[in-house]
C-alpha atoms as a PDB file:
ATOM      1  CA  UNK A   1     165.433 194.236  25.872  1.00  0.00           C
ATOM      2  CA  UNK A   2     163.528 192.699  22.965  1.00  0.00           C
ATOM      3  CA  UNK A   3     162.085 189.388  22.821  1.00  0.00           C
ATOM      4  CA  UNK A   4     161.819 186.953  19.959  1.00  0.00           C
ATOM      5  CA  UNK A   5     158.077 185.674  20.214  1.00  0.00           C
ATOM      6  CA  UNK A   6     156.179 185.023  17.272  1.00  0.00           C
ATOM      7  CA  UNK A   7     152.916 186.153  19.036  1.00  0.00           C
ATOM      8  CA  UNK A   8     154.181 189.507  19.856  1.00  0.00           C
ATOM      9  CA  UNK A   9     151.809 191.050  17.692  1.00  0.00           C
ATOM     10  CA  UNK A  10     152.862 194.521  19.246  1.00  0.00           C
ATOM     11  CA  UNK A  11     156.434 194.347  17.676  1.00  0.00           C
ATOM     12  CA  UNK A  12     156.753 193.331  13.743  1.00  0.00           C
ATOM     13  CA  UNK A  13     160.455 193.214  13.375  1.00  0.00           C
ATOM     14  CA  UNK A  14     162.598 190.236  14.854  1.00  0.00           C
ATOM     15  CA  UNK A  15     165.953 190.958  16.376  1.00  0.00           C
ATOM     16  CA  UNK A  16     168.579 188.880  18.274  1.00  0.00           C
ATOM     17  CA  UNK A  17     167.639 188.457  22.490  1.00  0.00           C
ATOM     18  CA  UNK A  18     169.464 191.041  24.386  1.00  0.00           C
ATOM     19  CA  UNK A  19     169.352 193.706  21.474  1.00  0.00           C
ATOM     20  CA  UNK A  20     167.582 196.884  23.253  1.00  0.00           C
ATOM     21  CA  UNK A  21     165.161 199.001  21.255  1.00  0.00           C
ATOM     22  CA  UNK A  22     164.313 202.349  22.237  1.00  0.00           C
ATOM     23  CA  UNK A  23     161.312 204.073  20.574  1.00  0.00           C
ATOM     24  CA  UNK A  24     161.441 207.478  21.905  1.00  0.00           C
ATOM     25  CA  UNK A  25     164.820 208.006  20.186  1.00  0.00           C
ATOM     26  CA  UNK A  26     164.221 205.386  17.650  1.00  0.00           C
ATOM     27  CA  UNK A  27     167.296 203.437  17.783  1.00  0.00           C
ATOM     28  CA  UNK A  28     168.277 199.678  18.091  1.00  0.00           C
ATOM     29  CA  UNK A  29     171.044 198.681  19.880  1.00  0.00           C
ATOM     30  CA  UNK A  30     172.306 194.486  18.867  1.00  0.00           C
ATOM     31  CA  UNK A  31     173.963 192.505  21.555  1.00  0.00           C
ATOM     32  CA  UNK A  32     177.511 192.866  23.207  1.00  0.00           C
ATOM     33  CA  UNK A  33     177.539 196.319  22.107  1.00  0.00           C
ATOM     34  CA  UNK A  34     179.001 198.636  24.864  1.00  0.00           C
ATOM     35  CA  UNK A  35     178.021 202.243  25.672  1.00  0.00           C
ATOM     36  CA  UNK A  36     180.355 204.211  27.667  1.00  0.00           C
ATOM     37  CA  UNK A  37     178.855 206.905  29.840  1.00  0.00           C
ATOM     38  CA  UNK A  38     177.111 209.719  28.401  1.00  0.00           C
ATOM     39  CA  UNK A  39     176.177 208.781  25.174  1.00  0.00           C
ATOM     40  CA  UNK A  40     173.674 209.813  22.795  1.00  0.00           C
ATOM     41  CA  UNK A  41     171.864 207.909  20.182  1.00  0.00           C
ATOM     42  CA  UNK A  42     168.864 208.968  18.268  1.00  0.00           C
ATOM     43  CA  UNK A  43     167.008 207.590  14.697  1.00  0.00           C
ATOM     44  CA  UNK A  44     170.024 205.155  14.452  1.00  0.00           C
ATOM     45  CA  UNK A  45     170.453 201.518  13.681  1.00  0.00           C
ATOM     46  CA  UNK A  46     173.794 199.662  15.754  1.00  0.00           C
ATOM     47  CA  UNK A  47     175.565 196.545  15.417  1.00  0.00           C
ATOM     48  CA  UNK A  48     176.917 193.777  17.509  1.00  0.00           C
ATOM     49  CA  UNK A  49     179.951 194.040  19.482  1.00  0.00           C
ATOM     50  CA  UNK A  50     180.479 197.882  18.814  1.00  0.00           C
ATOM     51  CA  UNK A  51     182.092 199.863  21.563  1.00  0.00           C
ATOM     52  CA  UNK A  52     181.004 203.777  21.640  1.00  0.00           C
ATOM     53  CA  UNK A  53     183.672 205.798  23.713  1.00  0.00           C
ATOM     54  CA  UNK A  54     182.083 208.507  26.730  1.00  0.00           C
ATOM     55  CA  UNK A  55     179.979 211.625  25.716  1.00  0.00           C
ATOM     56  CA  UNK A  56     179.414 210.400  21.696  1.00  0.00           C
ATOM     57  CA  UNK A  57     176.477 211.361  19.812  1.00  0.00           C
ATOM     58  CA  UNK A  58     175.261 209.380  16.775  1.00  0.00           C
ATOM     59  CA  UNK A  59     172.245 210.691  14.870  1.00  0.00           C
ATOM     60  CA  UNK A  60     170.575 209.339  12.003  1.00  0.00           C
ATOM     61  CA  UNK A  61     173.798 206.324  11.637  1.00  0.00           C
ATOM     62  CA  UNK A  62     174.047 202.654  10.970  1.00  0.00           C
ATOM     63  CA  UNK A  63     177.216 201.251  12.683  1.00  0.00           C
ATOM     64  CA  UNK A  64     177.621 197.858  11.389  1.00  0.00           C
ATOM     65  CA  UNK A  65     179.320 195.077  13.446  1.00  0.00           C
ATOM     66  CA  UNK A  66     182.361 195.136  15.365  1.00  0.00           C
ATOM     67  CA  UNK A  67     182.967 199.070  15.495  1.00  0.00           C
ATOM     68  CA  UNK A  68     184.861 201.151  17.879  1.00  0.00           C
ATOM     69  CA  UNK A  69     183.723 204.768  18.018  1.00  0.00           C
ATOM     70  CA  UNK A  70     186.047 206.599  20.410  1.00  0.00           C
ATOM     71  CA  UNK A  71     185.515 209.517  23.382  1.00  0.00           C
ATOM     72  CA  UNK A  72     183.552 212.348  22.334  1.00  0.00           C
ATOM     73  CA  UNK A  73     182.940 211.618  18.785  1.00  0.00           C
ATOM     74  CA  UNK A  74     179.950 213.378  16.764  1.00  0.00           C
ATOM     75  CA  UNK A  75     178.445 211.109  14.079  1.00  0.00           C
ATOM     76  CA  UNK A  76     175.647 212.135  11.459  1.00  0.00           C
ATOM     77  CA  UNK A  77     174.216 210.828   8.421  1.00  0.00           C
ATOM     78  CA  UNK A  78     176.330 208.231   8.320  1.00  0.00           C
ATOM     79  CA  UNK A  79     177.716 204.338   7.428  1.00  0.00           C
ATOM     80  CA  UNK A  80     180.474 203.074   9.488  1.00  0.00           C
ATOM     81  CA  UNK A  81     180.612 199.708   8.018  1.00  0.00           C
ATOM     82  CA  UNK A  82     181.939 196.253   9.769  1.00  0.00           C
ATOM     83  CA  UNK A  83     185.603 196.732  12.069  1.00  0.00           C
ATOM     84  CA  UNK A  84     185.691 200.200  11.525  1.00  0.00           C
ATOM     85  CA  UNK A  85     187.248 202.338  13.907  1.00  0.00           C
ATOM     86  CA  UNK A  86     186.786 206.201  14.743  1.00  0.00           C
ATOM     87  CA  UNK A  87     189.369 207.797  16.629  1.00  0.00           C
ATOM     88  CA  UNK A  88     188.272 210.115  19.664  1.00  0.00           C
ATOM     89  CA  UNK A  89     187.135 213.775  19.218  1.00  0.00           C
ATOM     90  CA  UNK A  90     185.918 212.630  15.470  1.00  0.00           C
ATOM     91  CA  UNK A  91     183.423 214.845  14.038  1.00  0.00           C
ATOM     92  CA  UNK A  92     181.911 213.071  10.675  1.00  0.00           C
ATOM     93  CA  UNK A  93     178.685 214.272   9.089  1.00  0.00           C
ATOM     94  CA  UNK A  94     177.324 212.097   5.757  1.00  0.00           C
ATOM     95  CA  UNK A  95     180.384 209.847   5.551  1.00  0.00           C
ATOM     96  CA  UNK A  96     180.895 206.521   4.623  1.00  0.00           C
ATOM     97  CA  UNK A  97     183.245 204.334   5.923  1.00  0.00           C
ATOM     98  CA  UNK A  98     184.610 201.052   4.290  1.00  0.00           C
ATOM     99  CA  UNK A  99     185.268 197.655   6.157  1.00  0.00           C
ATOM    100  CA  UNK A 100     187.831 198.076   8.615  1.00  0.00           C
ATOM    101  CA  UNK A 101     188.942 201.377   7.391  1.00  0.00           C
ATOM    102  CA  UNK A 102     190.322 203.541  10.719  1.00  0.00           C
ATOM    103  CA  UNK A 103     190.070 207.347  11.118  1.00  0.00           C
ATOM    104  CA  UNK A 104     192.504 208.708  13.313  1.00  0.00           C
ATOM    105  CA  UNK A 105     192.007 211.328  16.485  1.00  0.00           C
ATOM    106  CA  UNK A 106     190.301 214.568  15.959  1.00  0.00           C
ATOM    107  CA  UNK A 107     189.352 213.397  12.303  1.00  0.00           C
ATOM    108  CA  UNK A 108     186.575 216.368  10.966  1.00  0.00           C
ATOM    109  CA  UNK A 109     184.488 215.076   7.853  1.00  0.00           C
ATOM    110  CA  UNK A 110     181.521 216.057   5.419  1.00  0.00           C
ATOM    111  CA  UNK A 111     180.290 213.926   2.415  1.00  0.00           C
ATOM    112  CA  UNK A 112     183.363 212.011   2.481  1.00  0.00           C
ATOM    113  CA  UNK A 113     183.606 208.355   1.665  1.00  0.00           C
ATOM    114  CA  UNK A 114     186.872 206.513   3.341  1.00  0.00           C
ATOM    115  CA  UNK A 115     187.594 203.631   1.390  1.00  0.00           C
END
């Protein structure tokens, strides 16, 4: 859990209290964001409120606000903007996702933008 103190020299960046920021995967988590069991992050940025369904794995993604990423999903290289929602057993590599655009189950992407 992060802090917002203006003479924490050891941490440049501000974020919201109760965000979590892990630097050996290099990811930030933002508040009232659930993780279901078994998930993976790594070199990711995600928002508030977002709700990441059991045995996921994001790499290299920025989930903005208000997301729901379903059970065992695979996300790379990708931008799931605001109220998005990914149904389970998704597999989406270098996508882009508009606001509040939903994927349905077992959706399997590359380089596609959903708008």
């Amino acid at each position: 859990t992060l802090r917002n103190s203006s003479s924490d020299t050891t941490n440049p960046f501000s974020f919201p209290e109760g965000s979590t920021l892990n630097k050996k995967f290099s990811y930030v988590v933002l508040p009232s964001t659930t993780l279901a069991e078994k998930v993976t992050i790594k070199t990711s940025t995600i928002g508030a409120n977002v709700k990441i369904g059991t045995r996921s794995r994001l790499n290299n993604v920025v989930v903005m606000d208000n997301v729901e990423i379903g059970d065992n999903c695979v996300i790379q290289n990708s931008i799931l903007s605001s109220h998005s929602v990914i149904g389970e057993n998704s597999n989406l590599n270098e996508c882009q996702l508009a606001p509040a655009k939903t994927l349905p189950p077992l959706t399997k992407e590359r380089g596609e933008t959903f708008s």
